[in-house]
Protein backbone atom coordinates (compact mmCIF):
# COMPACT_ATOMS: atom_id res chain seq x y z
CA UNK A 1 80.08 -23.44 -47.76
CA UNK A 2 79.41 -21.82 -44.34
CA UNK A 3 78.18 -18.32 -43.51
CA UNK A 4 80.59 -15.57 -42.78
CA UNK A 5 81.26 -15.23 -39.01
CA UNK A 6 81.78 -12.63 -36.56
CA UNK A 7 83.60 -13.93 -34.04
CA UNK A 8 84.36 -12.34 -30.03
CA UNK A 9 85.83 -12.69 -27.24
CA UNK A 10 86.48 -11.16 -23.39
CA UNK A 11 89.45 -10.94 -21.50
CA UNK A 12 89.06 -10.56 -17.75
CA UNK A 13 92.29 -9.00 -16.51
CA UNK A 14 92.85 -8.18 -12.50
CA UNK A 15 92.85 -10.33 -9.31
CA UNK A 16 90.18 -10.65 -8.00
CA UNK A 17 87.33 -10.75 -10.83
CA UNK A 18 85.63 -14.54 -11.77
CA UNK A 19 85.79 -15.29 -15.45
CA UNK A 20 81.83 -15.82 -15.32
CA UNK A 21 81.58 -12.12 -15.20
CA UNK A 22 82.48 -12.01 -19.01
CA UNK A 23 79.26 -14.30 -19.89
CA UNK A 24 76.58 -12.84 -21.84
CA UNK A 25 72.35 -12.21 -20.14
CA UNK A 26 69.58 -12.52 -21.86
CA UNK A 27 66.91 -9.59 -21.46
CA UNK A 28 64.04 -9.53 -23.93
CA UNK A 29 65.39 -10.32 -26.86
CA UNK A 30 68.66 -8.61 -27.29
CA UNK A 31 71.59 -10.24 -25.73
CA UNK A 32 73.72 -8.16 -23.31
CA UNK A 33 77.27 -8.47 -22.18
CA UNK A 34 77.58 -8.43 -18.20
CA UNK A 35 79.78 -5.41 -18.52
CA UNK A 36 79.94 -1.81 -19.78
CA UNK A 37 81.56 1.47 -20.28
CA UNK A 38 80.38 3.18 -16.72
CA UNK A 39 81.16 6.43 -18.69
CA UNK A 40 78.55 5.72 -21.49
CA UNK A 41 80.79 6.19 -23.94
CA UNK A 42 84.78 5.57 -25.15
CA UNK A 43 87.22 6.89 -27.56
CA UNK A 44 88.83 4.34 -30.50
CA UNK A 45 91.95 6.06 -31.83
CA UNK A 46 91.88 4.83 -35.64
CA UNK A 47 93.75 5.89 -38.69
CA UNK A 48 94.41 3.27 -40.84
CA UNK A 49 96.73 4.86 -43.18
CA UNK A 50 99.17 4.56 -39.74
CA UNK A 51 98.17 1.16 -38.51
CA UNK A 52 97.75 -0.62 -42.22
CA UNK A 53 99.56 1.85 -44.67
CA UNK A 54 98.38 1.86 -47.97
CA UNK A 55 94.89 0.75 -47.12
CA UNK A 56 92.39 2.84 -49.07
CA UNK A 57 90.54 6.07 -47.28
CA UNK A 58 87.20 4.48 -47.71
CA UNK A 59 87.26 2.09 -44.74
CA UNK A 60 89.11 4.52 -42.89
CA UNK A 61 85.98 7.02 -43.71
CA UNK A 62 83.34 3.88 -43.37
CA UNK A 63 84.75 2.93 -39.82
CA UNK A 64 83.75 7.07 -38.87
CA UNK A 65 80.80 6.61 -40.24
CA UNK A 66 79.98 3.27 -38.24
CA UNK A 67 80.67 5.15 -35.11
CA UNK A 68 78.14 7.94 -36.03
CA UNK A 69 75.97 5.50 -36.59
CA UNK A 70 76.00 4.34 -32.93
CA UNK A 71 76.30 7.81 -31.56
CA UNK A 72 73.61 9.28 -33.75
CA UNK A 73 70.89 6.76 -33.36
CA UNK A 74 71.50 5.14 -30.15
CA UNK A 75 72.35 5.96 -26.64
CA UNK A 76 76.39 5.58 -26.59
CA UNK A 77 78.88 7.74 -27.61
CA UNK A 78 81.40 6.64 -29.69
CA UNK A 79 84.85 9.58 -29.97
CA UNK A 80 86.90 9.22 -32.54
CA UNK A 81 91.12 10.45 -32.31
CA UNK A 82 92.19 9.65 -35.61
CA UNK A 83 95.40 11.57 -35.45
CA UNK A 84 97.22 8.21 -34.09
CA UNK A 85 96.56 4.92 -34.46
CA UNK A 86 96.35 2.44 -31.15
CA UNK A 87 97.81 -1.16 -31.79
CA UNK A 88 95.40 -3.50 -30.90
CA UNK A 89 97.43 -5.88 -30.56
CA UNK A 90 99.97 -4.94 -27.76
CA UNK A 91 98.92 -5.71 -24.02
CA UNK A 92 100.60 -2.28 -23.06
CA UNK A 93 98.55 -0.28 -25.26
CA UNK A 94 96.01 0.66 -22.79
CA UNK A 95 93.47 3.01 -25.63
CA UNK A 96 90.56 1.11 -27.95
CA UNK A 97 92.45 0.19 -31.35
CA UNK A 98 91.47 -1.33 -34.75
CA UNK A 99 93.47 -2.33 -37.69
CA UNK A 100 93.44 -5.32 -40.54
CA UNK A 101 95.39 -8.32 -39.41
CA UNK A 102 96.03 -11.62 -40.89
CA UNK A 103 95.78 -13.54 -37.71
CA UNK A 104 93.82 -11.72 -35.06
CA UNK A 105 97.02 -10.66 -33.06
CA UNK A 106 98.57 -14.33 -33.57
CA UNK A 107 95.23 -15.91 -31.89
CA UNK A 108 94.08 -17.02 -35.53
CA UNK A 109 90.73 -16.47 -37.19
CA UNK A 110 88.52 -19.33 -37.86
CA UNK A 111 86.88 -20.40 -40.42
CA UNK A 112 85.30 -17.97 -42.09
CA UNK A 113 85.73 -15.62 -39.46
CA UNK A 114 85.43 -11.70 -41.27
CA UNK A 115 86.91 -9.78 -37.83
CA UNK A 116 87.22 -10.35 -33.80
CA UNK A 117 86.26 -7.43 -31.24
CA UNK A 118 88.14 -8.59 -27.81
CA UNK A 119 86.83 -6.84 -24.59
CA UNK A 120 88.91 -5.82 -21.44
CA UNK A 121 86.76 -6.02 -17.79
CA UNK A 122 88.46 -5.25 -14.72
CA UNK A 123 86.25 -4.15 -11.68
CA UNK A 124 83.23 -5.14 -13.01
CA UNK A 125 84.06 -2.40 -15.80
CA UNK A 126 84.58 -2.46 -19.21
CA UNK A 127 88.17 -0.81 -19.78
CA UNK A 128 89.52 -1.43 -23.08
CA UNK A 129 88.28 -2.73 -26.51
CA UNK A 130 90.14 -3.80 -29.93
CA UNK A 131 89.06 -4.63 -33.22
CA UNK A 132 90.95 -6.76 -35.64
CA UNK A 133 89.25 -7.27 -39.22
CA UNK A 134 90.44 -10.15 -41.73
CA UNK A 135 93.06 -9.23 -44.36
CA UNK A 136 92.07 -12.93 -45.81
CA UNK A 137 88.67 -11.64 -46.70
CA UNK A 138 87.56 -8.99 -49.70
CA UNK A 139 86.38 -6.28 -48.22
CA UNK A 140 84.66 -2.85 -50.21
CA UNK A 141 82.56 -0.35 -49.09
CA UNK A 142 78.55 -0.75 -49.89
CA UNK A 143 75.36 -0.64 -48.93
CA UNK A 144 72.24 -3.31 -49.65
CA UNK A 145 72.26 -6.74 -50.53
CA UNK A 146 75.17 -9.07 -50.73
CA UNK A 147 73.98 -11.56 -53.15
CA UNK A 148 76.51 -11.16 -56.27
CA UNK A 149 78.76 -9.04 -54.11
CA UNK A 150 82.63 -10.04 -54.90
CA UNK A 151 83.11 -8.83 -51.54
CA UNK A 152 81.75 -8.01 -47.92
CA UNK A 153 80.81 -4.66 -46.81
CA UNK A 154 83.42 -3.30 -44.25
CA UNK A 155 80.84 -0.77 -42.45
CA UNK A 156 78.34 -3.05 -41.66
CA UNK A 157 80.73 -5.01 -39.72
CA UNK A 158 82.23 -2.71 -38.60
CA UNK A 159 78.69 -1.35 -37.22
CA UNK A 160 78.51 -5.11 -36.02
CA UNK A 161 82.01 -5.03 -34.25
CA UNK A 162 81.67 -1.38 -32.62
CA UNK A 163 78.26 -3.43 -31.11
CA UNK A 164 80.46 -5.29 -29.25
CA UNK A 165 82.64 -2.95 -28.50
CA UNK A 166 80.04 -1.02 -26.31
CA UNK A 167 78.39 -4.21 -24.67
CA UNK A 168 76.00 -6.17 -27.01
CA UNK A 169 76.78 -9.88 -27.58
CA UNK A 170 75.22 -12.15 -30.66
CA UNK A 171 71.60 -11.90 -31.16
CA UNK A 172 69.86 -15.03 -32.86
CA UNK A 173 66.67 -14.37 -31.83
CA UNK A 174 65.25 -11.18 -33.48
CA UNK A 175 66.56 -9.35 -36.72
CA UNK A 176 69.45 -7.46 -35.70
CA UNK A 177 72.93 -6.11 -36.77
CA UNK A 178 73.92 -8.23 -33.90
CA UNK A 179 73.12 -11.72 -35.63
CA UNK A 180 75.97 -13.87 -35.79
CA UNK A 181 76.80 -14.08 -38.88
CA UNK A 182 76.26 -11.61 -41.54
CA UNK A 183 72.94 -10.57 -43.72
CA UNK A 184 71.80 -7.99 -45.90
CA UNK A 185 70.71 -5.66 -42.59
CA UNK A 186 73.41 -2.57 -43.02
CA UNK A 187 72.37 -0.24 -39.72
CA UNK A 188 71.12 -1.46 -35.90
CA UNK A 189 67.66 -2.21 -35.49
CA UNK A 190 64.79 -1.52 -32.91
CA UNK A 191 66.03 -4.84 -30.74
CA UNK A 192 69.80 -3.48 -31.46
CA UNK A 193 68.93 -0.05 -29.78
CA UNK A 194 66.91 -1.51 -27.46
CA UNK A 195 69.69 -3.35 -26.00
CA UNK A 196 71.89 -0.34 -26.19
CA UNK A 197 69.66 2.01 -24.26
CA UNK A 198 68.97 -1.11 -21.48
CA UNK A 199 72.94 -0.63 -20.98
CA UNK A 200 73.41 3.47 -20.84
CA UNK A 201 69.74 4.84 -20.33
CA UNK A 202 68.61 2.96 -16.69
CA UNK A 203 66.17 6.06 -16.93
CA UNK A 204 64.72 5.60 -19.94
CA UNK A 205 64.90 9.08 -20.64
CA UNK A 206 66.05 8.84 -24.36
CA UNK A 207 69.19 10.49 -22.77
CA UNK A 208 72.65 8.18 -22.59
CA UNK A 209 74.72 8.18 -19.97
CA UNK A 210 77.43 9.79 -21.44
CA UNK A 211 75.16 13.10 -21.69
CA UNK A 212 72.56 13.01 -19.60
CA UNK A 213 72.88 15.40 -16.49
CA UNK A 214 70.41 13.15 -14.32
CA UNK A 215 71.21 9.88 -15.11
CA UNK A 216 69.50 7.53 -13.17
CA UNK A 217 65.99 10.26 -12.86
CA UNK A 218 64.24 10.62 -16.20
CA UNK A 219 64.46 14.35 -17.75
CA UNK A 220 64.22 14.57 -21.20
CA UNK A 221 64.37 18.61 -21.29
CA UNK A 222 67.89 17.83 -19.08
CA UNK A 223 67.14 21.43 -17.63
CA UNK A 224 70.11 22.89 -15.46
CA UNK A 225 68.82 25.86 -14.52
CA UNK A 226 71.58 26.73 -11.94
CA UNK A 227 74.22 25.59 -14.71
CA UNK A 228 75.91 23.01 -12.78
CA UNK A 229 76.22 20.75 -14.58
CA UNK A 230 73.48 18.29 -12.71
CA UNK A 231 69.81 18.30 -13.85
CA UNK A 232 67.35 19.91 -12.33
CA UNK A 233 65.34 16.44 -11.90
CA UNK A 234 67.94 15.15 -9.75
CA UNK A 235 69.06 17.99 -7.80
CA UNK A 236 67.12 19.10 -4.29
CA UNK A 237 66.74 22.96 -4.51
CA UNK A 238 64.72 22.78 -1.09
CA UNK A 239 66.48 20.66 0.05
CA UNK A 240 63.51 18.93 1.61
CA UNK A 241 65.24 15.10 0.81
CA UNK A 242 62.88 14.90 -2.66
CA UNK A 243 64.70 15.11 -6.37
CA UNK A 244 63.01 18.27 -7.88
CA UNK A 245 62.12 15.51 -10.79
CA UNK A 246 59.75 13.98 -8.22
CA UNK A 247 59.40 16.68 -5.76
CA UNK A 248 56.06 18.55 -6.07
CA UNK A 249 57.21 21.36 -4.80
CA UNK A 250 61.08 21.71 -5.84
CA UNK A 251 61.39 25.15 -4.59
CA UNK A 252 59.67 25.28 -1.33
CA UNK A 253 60.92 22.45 1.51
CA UNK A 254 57.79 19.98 2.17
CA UNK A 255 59.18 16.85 2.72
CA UNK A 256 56.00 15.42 3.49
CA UNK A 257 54.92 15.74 -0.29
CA UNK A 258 51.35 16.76 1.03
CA UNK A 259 48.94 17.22 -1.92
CA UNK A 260 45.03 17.98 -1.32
CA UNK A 261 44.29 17.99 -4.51
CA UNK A 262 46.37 15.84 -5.49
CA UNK A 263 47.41 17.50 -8.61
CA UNK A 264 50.96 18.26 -9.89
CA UNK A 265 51.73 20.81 -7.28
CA UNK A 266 51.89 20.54 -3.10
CA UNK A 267 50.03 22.48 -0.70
CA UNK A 268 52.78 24.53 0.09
CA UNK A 269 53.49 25.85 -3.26
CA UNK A 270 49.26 25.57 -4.77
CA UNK A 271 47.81 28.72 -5.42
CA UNK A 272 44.18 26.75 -5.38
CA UNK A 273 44.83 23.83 -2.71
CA UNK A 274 41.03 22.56 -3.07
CA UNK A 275 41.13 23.45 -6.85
CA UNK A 276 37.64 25.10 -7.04
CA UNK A 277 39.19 27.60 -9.21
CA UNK A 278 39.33 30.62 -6.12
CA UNK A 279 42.74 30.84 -4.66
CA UNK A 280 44.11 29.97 -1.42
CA UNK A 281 44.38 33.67 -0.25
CA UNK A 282 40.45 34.44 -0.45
CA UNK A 283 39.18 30.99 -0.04
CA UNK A 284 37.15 31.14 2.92
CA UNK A 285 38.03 27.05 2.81
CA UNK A 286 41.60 26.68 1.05
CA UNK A 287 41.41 22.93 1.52
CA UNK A 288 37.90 22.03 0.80
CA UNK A 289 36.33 23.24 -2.64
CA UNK A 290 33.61 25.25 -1.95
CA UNK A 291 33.07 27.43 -5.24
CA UNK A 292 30.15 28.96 -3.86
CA UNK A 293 32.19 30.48 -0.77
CA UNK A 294 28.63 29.71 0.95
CA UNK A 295 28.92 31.02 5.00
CA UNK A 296 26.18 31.21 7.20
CA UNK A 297 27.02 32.90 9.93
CA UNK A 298 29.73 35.23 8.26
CA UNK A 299 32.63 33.88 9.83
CA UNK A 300 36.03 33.62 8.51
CA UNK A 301 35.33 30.06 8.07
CA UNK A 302 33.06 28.76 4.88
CA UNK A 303 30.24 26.13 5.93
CA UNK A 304 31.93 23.38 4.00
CA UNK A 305 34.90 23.88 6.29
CA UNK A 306 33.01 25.30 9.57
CA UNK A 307 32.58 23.10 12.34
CA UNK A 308 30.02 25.26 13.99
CA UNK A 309 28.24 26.94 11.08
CA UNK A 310 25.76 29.05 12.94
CA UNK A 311 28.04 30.09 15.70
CA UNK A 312 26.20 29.12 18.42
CA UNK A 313 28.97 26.89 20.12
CA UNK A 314 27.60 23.79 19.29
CA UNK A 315 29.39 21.74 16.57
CA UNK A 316 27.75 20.74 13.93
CA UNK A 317 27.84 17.02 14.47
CA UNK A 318 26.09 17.39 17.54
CA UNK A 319 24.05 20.34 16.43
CA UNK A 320 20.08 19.51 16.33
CA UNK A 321 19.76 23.07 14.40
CA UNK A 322 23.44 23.19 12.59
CA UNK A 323 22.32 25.73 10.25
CA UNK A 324 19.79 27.75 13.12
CA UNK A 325 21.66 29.09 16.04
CA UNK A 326 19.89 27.53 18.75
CA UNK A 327 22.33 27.30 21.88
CA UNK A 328 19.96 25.98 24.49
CA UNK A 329 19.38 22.87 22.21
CA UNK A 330 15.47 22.97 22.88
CA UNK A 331 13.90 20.37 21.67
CA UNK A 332 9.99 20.16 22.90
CA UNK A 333 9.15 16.93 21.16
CA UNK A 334 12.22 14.69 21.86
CA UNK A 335 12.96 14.48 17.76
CA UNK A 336 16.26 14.76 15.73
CA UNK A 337 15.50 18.27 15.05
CA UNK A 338 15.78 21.42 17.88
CA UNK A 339 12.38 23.59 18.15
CA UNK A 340 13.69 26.23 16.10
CA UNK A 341 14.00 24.39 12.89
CA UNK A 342 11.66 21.64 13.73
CA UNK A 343 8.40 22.21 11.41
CA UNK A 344 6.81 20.53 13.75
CA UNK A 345 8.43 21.12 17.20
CA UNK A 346 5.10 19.91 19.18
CA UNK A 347 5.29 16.64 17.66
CA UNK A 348 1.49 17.33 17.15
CA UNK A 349 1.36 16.65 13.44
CA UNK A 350 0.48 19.92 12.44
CA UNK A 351 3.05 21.46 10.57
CA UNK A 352 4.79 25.20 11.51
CA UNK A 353 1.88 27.92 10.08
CA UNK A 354 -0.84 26.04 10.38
CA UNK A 355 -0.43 25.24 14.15
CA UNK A 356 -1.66 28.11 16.42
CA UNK A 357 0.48 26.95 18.70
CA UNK A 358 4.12 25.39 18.01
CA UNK A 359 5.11 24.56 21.42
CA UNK A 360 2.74 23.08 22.70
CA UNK A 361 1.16 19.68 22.01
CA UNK A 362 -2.33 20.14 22.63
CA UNK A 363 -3.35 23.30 21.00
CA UNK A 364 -3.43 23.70 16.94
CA UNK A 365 -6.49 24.47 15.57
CA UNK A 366 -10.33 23.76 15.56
CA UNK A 367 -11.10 22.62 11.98
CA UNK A 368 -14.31 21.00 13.13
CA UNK A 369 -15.37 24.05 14.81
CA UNK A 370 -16.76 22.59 17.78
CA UNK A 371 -15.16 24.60 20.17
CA UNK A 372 -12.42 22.03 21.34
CA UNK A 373 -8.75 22.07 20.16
CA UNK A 374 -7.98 19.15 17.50
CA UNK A 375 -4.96 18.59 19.25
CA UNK A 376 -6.55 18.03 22.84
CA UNK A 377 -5.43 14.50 22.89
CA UNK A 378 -1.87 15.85 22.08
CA UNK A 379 -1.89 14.70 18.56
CA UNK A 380 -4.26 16.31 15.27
CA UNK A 381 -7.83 14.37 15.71
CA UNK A 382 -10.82 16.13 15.37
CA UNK A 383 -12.54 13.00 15.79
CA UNK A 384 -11.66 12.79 19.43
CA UNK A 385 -11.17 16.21 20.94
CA UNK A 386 -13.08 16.65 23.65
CA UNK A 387 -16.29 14.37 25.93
CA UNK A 388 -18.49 13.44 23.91
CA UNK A 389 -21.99 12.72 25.50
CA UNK A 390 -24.11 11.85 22.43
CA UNK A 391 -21.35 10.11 20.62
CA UNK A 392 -22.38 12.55 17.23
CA UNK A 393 -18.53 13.85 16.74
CA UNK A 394 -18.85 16.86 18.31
CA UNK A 395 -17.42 17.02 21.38
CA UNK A 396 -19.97 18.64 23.96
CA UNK A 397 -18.41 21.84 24.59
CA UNK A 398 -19.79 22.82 21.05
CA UNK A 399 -22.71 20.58 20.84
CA UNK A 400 -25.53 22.62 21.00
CA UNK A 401 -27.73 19.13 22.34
CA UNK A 402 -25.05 17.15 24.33
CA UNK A 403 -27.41 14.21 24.75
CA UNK A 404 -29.39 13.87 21.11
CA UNK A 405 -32.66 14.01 22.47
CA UNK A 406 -33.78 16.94 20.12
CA UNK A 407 -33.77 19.38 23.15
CA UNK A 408 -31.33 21.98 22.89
CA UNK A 409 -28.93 21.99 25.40
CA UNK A 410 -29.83 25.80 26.36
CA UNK A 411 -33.48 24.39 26.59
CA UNK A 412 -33.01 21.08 27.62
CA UNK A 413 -33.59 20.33 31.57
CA UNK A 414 -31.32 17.48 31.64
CA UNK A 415 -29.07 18.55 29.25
CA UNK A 416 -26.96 15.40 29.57
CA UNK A 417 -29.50 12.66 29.67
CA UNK A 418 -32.21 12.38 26.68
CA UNK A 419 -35.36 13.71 27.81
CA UNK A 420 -37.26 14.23 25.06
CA UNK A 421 -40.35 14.83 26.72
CA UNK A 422 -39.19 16.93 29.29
CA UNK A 423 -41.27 16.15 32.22
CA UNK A 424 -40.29 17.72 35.50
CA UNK A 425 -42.63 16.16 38.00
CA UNK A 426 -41.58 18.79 40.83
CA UNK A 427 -41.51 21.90 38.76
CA UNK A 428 -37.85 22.23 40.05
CA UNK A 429 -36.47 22.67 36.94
CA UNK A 430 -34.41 19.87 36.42
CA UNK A 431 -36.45 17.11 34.58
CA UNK A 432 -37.58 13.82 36.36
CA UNK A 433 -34.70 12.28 33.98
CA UNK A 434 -32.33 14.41 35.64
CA UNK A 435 -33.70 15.54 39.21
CA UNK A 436 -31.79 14.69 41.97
CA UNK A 437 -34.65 15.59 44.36
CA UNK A 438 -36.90 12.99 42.76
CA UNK A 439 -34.69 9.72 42.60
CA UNK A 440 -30.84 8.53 43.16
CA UNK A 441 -29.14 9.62 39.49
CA UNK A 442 -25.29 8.79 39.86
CA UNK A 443 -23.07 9.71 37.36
CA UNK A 444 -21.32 6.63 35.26
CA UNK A 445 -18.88 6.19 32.85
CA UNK A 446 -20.27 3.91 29.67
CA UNK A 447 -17.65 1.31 28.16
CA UNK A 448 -17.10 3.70 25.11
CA UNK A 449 -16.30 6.27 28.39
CA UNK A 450 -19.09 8.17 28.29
CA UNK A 451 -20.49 10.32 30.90
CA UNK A 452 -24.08 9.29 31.99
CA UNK A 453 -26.40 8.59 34.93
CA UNK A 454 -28.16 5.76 36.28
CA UNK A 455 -31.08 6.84 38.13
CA UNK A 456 -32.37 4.59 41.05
């Protein structure tokens, strides 16, 4: 013996629309029909005790209950008028109708068909919807497993049936109210809402259309504050062209959505633009963070946002002193740094205090103490400061014997030439090493450039 069936159908009524258009998508795994209520919701006038008198309050109560179901835990809205009863089976009864019927409106069941939902479309719309439930089958009112039941349960199908009614089509691929055939499941499952809110939530706001005041921006809170019956999140208070739900400032017009800070609020409506926790009003850079508020030369301008930050109308960039106002740009020894914050500005190698002179190359100290400048050369070398006669290190401006012959120079009567025995032939005073008077002495320069004289 076969399963119990639902069975379905769609009738396409109006010129114009192609019978395709009442074939059934596949998204995920629900299965969708390619048409829907564009209000999000419809009304099913139902009283059974009108349309089937003498039928027993329980199904009339069950089919309620089905609706709720829907409403309650999905995103449609089922009404209900129950103070008349539509005929679903007359083509001139334009409201959603249900009764029992022994031959689904003269179109017959099937076999083992337990009730039909038929669908009207025109536009692309769904207008109209009827269910017709089996008189041929048992029917009682239950919930929980079939197995031993005498008869089927009347709200579960009719949960199926109202399904169909708002847009789902048979589901045999996941566990849902919407199988084909009926099973032991009583109330829509995850898959079954699923494929509701994929109809009548394009937001996925948890909000269906038939209620929600924004319906195609997500806003769960639905706020109206101006009570006009349009959410906040889809409404333009600024009117700047952005939704307040995506505009990041929705009271103050910035269409350019600029953001520094890139946080939830704009620039035009951020206290703390930079966010470095100081706002905008005493931030002496609103759009650079600069906690510190550090400003050198006491501008109105912080240094993280100062182009010039010692004022001396030279930017930064360009500035060989940016932090040491130094307009003239002087820069002695041709280096990336200007004089005044050069530790060296010679380019002598000896550093700012222990040069005695900064500016200029040759003059920085004596640490030899032999009375020439380290730095005569223009670079630190007491090694090689000064002529150097006797080649002992000391240059001979504080060599006390120039020539190393053991004569002092104050002494010595040829200071410059070793004479050790000091002979001066003529009594002149200038020794015979020396004497001009006595022989031809011309004054050389040795290949380690050292003054001396060759005597002929």
């Amino acid at each position: 013996m076969s399963k119990p069936a639902f069975k379905t159908r769609g009738l396409i009524i109006g010129a114009g629309v192609a019978a395709a258009f009442a074939l059934g998508y596949h998204a995920d795994a629900f299965e969708l029909s390619a048409f829907k209520w564009e209000a999000g919701k419809t009304e099913f006038k139902v009283n059974f005790a009108i349309s089937n008198p003498g039928t027993d309050a329980k199904f009339q109560t069950a089919f309620e209950e089905a609706m709720d179901i829907w409403t309650n835990n999905s995103t449609f809205v089922f009404e209900l008028d129950n103070t008349v009863a539509a005929d679903p089976c007359s083509n001139l009864e334009p409201a959603n109708g249900v009764s029992f019927d022994d031959d689904d409106c003269g179109a017959g069941y099937g076999a083992n068909t337990l009730a039909v939902q038929t669908a009207y479309f025109f536009a692309g719309e769904r207008v109209r919807t009827t269910i017709t439930f089996n008189t041929a089958i048992t029917w009682d009112v239950y919930d929980g497993s079939r197995i031993f039941q005498p008869a089927e349960d009347f709200k579960r199908v009719a949960v199926h049936e109202l399904g169909h009614a708002l847009g789902l089509n048979h589901e045999d691929q996941a566990s849902a109210i919407m199988a084909p055939f009926i099973s032991d499941i009583i109330l829509p499952t995850a898959d079954d809402i699923a494929g509701v809110a994929a109809l009548y939530d394009s937001d996925g706001d948890g909000i269906g259309l038939a209620t929600d005041n924004c319906p195609e921006v997500a806003n769960a809170d639905q706020l109206d504050l101006n009570n006009n019956g349009l959410g906040d999140a889809c409404e333009d208070f600024d009117n700047d062209g952005v939704l307040n739900g995506s505009d990041n400032c929705p009271l103050d017009h910035n269409p350019d959505q600029a953001n520094n800070d890139n946080d939830r609020e704009g620039d035009v409506c951020d206290a703390d633009d930079d966010n470095d926790l100081i706002n905008d009003v005493g931030d002496n850079c609103p759009f650079t963070a600069n906690p510190g508020q550090e400003n050198l030369d006491g501008d109105p301008l912080g240094d993280a946002c100062d182009s010039d930050d010692d004022n001396d109308g030279v930017n930064d960039d360009v500035d060989n002193c940016p932090r040491t106002s130094n307009t003239g740009q002087d820069n002695l020894d041709n280096d990336e740094f200007g004089d005044v914050c050069d530790n060296d500005a010679d380019g002598d190698n000896v550093l700012v205090g222990a040069d005695s002179n900064d500016l200029n190359a040759n003059v920085c100290a004596d640490t030899d103490n032999d009375q020439c400048d380290d730095c005569s050369t223009g670079l630190f070398n007491p090694a090689d400061d000064g002529p150097d006669a006797n080649n002992d290190g000391i240059c001979n401006v504080g060599d006390t014997d120039d020539d190393g012959d053991g004569v002092l120079d104050v002494n010595d009567n040829c200071p410059l030439i070793a004479n050790p025995d000091q002979l001066d032939s003529n009594a002149n005073g200038f020794g015979d090493a020396c004497d001009p008077d006595r022989q031809l002495c011309l004054p050389i320069l040795t290949r380690t450039q050292q003054l001396t004289f060759v005597c002929l």
